[in-house]
C-alpha atoms as a PDB file:
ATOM      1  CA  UNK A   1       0.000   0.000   0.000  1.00  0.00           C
ATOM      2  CA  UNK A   2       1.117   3.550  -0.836  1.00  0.00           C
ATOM      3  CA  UNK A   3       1.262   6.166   1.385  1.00  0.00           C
ATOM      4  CA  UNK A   4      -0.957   9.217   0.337  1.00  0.00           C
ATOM      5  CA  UNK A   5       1.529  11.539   1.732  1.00  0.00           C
ATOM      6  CA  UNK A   6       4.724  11.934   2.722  1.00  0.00           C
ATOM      7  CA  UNK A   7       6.691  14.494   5.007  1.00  0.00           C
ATOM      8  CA  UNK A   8      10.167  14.712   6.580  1.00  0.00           C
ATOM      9  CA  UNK A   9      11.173  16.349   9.534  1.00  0.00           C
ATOM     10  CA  UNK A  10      14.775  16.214  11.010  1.00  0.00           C
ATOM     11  CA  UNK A  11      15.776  12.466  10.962  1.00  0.00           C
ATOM     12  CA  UNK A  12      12.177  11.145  11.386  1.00  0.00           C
ATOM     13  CA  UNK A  13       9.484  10.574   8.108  1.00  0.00           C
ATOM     14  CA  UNK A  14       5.910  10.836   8.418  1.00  0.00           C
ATOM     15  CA  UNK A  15       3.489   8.870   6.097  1.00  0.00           C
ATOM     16  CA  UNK A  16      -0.429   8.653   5.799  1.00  0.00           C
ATOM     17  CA  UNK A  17      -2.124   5.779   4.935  1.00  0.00           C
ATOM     18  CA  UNK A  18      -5.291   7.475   3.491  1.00  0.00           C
ATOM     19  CA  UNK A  19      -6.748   3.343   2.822  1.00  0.00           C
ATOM     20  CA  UNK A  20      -6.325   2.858   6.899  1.00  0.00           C
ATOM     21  CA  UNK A  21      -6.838   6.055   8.411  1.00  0.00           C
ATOM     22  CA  UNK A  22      -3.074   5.888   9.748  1.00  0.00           C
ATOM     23  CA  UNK A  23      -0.304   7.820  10.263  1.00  0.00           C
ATOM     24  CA  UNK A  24       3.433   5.738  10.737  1.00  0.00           C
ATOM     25  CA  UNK A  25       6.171   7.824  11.878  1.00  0.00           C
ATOM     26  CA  UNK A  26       9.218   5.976  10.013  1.00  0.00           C
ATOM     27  CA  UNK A  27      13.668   6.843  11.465  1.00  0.00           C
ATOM     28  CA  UNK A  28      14.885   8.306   8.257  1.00  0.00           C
ATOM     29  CA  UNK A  29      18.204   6.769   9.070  1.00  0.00           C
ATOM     30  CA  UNK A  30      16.895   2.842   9.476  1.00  0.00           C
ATOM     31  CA  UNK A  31      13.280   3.230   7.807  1.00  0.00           C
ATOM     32  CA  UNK A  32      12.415   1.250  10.735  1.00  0.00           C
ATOM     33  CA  UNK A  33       8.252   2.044  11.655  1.00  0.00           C
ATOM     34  CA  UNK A  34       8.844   4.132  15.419  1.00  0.00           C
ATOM     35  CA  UNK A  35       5.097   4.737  15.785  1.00  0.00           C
ATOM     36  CA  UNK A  36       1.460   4.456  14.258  1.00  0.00           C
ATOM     37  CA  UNK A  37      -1.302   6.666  15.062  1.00  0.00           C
ATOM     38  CA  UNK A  38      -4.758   5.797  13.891  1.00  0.00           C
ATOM     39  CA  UNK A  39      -6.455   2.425  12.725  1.00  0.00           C
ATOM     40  CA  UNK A  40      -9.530   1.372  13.376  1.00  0.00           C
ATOM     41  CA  UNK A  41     -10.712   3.880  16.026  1.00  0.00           C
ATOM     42  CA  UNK A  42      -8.581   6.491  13.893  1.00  0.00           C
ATOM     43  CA  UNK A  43      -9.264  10.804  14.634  1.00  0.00           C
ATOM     44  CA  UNK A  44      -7.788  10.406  10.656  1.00  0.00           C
ATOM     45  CA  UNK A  45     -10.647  10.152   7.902  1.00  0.00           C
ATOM     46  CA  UNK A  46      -8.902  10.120   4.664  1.00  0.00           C
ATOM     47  CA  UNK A  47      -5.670  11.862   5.504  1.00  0.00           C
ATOM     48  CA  UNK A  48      -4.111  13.027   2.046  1.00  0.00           C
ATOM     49  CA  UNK A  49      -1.517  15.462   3.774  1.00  0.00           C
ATOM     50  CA  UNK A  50       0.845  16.243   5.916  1.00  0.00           C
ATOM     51  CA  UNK A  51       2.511  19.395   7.471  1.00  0.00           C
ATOM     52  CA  UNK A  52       5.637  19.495  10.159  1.00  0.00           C
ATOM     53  CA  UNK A  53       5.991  22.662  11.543  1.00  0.00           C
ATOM     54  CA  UNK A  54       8.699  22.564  15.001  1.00  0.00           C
ATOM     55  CA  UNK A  55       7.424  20.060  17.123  1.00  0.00           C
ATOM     56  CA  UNK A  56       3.484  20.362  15.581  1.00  0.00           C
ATOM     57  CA  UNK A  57       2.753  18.035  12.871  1.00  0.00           C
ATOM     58  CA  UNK A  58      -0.520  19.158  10.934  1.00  0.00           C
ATOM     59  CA  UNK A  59      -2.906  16.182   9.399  1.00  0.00           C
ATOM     60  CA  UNK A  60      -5.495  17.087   6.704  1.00  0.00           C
ATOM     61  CA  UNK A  61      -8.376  14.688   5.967  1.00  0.00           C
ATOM     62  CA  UNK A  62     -10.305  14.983   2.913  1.00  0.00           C
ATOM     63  CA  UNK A  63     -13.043  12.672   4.406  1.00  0.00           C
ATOM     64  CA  UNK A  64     -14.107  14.542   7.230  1.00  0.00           C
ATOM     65  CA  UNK A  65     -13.031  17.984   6.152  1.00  0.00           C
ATOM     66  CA  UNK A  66     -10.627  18.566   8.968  1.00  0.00           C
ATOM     67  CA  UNK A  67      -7.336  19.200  10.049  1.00  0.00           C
ATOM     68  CA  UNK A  68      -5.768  17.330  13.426  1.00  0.00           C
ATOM     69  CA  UNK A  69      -2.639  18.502  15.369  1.00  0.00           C
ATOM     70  CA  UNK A  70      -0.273  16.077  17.000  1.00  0.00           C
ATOM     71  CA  UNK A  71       2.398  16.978  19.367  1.00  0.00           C
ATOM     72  CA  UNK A  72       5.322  14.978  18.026  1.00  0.00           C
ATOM     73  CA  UNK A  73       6.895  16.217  21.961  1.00  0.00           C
ATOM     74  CA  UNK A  74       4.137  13.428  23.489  1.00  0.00           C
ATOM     75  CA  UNK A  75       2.092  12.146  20.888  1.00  0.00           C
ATOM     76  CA  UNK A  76      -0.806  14.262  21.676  1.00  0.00           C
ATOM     77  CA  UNK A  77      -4.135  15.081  19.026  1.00  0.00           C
ATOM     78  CA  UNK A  78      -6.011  17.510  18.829  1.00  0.00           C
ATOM     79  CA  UNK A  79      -8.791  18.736  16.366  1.00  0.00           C
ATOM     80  CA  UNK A  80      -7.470  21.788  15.039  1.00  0.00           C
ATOM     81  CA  UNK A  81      -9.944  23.114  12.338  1.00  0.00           C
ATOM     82  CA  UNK A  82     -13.183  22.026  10.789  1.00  0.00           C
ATOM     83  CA  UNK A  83     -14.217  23.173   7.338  1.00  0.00           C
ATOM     84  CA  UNK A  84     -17.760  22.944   5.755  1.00  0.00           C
ATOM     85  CA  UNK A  85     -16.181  22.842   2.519  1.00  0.00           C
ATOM     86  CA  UNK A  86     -14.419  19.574   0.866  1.00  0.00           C
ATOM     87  CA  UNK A  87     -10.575  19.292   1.331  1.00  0.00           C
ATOM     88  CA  UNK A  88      -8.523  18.260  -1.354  1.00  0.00           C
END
């Protein structure tokens, strides 16, 4: 399966698994899978991007028309915005 985005921050990639609702934090160095957010009782619907900014990591979902924030200090989400309108 084929992630449906794909960002990098410091030595750590992120990847979305739109299919699964997931999000697998992969060490750059090792591409070894560190950590997996999401699955079956997934905040994620559909996430098709992905934004690191510092220590915030920004999730869009076109299935639910949101965007969630994690704290990549402690792993923490957090709705962050809710649109009406469809993301792409």
């Amino acid at each position: 399966m084929a992630p449906s985005a794909i960002a990098a921050s410091g030595d750590t990639l992120w990847a979305a698994y739109a299919e699964i609702n997931t999000l697998v934090k992969y060490n750059a160095n090792s591409m070894r899978e560190e950590l997996r957010i999401g699955g079956s009782s997934s905040p994620f619907g559909n996430p098709t991007a992905i934004f690191p900014a510092g220590s915030k990591l920004f999730v869009c979902n076109s299935e639910t028309n949101d965007i969630w924030k994690i704290d990549t200090t402690n792993y923490k989400t957090e709705l962050y915005y809710e649109f009406e309108e469809p993301l792409l």
